[in-house]
PDB file of N, CA and C in Angstrom:
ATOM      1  N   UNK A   1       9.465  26.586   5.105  1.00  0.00           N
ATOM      2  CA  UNK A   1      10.144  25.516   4.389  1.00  0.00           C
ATOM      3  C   UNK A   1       9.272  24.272   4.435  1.00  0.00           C
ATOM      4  N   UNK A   2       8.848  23.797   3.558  1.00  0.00           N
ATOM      5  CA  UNK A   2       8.095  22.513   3.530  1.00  0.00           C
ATOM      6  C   UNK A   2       9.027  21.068   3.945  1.00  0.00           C
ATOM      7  N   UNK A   3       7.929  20.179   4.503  1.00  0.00           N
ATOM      8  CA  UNK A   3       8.707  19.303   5.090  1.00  0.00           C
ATOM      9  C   UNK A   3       9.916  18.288   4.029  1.00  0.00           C
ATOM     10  N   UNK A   4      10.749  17.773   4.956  1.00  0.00           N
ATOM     11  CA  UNK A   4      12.060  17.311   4.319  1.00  0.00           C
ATOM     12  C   UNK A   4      11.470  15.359   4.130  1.00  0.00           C
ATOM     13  N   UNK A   5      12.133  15.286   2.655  1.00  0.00           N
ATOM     14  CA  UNK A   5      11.783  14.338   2.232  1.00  0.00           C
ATOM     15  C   UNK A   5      12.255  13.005   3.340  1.00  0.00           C
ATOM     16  N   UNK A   6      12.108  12.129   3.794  1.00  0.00           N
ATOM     17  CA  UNK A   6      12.918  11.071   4.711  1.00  0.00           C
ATOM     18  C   UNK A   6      13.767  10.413   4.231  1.00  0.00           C
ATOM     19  N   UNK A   7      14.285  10.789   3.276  1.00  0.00           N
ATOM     20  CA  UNK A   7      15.636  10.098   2.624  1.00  0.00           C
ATOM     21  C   UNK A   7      17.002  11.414   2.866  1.00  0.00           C
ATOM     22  N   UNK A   8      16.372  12.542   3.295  1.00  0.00           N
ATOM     23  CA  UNK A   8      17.017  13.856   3.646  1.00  0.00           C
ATOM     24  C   UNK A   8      17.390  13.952   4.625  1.00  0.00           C
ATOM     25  N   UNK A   9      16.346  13.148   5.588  1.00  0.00           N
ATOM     26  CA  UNK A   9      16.168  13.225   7.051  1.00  0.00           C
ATOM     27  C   UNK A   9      17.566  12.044   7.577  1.00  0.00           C
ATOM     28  N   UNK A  10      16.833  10.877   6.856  1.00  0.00           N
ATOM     29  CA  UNK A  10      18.496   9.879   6.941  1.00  0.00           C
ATOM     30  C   UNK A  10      19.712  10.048   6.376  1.00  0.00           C
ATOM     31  N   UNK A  11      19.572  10.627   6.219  1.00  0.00           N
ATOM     32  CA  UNK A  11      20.965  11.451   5.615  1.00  0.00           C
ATOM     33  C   UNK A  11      21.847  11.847   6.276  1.00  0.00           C
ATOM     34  N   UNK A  12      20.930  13.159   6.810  1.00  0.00           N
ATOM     35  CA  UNK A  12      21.227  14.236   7.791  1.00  0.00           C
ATOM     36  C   UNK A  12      21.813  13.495   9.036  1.00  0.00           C
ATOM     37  N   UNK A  13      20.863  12.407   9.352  1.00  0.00           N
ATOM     38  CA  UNK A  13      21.444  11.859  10.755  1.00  0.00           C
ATOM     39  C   UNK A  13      22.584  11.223  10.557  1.00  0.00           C
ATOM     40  N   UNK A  14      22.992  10.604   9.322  1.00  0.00           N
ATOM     41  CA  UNK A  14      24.175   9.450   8.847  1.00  0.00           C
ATOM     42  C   UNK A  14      25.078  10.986   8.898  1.00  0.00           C
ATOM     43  N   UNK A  15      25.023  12.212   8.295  1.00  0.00           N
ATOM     44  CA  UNK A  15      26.043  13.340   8.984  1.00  0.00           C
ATOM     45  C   UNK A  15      26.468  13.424   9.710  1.00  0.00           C
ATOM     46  N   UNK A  16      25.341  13.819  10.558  1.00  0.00           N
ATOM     47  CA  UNK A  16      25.963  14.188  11.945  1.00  0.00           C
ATOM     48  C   UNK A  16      26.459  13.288  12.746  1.00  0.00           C
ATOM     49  N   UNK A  17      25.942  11.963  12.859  1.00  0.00           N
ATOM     50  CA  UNK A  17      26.883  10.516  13.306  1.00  0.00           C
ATOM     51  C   UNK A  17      27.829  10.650  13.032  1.00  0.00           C
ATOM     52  N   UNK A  18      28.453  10.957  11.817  1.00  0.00           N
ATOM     53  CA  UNK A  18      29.803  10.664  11.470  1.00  0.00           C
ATOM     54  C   UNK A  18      30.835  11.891  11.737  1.00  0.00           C
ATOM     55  N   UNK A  19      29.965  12.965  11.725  1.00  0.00           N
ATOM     56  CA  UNK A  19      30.703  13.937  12.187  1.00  0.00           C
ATOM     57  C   UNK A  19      31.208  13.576  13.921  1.00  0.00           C
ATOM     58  N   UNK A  20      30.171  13.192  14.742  1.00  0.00           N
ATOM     59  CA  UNK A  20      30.073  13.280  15.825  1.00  0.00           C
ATOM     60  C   UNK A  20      31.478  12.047  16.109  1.00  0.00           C
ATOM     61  N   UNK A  21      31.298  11.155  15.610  1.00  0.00           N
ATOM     62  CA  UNK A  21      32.579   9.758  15.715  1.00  0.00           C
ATOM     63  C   UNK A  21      34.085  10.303  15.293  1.00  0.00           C
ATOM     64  N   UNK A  22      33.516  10.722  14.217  1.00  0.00           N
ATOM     65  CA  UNK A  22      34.819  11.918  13.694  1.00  0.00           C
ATOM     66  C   UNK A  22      35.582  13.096  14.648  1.00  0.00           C
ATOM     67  N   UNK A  23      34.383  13.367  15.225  1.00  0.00           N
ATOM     68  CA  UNK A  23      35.144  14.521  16.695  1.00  0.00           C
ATOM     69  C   UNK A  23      35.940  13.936  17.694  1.00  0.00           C
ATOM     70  N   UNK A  24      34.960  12.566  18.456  1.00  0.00           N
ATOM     71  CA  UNK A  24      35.556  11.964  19.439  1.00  0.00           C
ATOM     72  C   UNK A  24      36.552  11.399  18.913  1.00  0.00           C
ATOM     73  N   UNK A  25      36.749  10.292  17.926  1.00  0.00           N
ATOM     74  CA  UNK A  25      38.352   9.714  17.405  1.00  0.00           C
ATOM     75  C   UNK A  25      39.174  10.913  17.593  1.00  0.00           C
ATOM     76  N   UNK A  26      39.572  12.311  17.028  1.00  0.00           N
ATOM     77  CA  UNK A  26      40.829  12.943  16.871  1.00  0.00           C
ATOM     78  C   UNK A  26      40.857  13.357  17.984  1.00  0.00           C
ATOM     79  N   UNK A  27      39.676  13.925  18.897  1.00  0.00           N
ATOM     80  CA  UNK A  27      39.895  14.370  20.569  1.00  0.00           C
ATOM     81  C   UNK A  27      40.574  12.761  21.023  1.00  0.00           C
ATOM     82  N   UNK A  28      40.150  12.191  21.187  1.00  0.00           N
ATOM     83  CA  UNK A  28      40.968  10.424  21.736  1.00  0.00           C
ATOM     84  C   UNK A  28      42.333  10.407  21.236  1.00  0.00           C
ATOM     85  N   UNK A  29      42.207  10.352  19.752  1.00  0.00           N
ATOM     86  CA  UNK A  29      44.049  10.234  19.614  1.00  0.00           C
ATOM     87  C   UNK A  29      45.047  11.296  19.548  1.00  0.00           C
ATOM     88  N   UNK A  30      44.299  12.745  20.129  1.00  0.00           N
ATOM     89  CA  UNK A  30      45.069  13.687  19.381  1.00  0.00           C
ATOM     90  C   UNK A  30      46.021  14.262  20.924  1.00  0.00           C
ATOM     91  N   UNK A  31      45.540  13.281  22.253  1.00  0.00           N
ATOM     92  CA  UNK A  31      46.098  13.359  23.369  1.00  0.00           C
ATOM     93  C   UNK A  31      46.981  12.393  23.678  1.00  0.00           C
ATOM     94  N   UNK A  32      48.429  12.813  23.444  1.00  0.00           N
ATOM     95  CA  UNK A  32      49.248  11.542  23.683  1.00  0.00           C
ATOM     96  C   UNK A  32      49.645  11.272  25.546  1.00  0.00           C
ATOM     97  N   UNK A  33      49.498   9.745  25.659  1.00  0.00           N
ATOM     98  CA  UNK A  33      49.932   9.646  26.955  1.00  0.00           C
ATOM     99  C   UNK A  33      51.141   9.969  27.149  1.00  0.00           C
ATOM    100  N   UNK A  34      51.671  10.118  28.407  1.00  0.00           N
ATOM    101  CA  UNK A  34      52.960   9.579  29.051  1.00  0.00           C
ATOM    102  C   UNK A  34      53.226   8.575  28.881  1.00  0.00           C
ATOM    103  N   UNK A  35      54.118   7.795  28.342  1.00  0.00           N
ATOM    104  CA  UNK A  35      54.593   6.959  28.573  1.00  0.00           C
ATOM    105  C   UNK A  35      55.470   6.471  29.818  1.00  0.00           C
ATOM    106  N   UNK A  36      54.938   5.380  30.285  1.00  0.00           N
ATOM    107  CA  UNK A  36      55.851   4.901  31.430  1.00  0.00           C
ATOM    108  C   UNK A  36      57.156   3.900  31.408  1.00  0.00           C
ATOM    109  N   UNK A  37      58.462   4.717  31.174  1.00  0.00           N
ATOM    110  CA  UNK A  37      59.439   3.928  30.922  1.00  0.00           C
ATOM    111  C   UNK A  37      59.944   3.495  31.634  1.00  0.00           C
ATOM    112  N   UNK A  38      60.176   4.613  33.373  1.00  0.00           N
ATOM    113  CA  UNK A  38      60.684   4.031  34.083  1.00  0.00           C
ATOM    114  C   UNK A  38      60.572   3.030  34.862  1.00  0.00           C
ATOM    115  N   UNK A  39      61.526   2.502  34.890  1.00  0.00           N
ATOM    116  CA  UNK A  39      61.181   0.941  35.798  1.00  0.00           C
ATOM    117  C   UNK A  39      61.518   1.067  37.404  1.00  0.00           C
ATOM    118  N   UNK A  40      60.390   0.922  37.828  1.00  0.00           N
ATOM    119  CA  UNK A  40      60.324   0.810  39.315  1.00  0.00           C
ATOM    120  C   UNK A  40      60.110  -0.301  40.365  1.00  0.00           C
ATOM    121  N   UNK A  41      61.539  -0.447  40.800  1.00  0.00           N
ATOM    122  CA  UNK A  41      61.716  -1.448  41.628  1.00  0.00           C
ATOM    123  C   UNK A  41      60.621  -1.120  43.152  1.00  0.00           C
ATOM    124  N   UNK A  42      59.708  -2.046  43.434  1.00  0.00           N
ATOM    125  CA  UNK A  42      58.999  -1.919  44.682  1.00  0.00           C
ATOM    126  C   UNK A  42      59.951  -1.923  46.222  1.00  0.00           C
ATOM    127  N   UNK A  43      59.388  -0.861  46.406  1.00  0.00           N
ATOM    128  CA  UNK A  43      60.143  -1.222  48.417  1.00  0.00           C
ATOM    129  C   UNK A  43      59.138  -2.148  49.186  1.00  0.00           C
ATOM    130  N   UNK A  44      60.108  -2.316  50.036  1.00  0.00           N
ATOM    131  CA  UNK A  44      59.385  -3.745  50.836  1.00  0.00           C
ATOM    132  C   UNK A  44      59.436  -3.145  52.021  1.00  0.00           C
ATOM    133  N   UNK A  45      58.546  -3.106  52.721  1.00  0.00           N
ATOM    134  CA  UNK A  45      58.200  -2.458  54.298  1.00  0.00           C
ATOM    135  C   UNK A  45      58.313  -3.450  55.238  1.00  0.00           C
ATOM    136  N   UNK A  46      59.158  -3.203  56.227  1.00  0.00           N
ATOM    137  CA  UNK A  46      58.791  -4.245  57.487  1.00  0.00           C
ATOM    138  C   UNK A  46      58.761  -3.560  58.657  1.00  0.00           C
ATOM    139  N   UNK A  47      57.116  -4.195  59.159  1.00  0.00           N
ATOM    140  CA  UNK A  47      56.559  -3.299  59.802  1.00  0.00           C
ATOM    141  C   UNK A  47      56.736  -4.275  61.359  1.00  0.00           C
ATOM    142  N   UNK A  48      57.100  -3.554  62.082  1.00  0.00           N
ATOM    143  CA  UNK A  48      57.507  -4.581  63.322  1.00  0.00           C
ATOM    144  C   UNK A  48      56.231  -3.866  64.324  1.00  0.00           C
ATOM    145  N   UNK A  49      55.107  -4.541  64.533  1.00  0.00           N
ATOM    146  CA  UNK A  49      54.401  -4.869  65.198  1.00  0.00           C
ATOM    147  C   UNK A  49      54.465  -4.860  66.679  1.00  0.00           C
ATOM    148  N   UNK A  50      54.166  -3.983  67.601  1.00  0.00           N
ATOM    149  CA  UNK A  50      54.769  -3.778  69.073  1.00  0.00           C
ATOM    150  C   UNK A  50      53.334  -4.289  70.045  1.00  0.00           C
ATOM    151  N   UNK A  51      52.535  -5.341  70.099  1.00  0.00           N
ATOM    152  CA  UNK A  51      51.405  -5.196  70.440  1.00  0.00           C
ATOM    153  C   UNK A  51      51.693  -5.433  72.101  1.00  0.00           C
TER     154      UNK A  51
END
């Protein structure tokens, strides 16, 4: 195959970039978090100190 013109070559890379951005976005949004609804009141420790 004779060599590829460099307007082929930038091309190719503007592809696969976009493919590649294109993969990671739907892997990123296609995992939904947990949401954290519950509300959690903190405990309070009292630690009595015997020195």
């Amino acid at each position: 195959m004779p060599q590829m013109a460099p307007l082929n070559w930038l091309s190719l890379f503007f592809l696969i970039i976009i493919i590649f951005l294109l993969f990671n976005v739907l892997n990123y949004f296609s995992f939904l978090q947990p949401l954290k609804t519950q509300s959690h009141n903190p405990t309070i420790k009292k630690i009595n100190w015997k020195w």
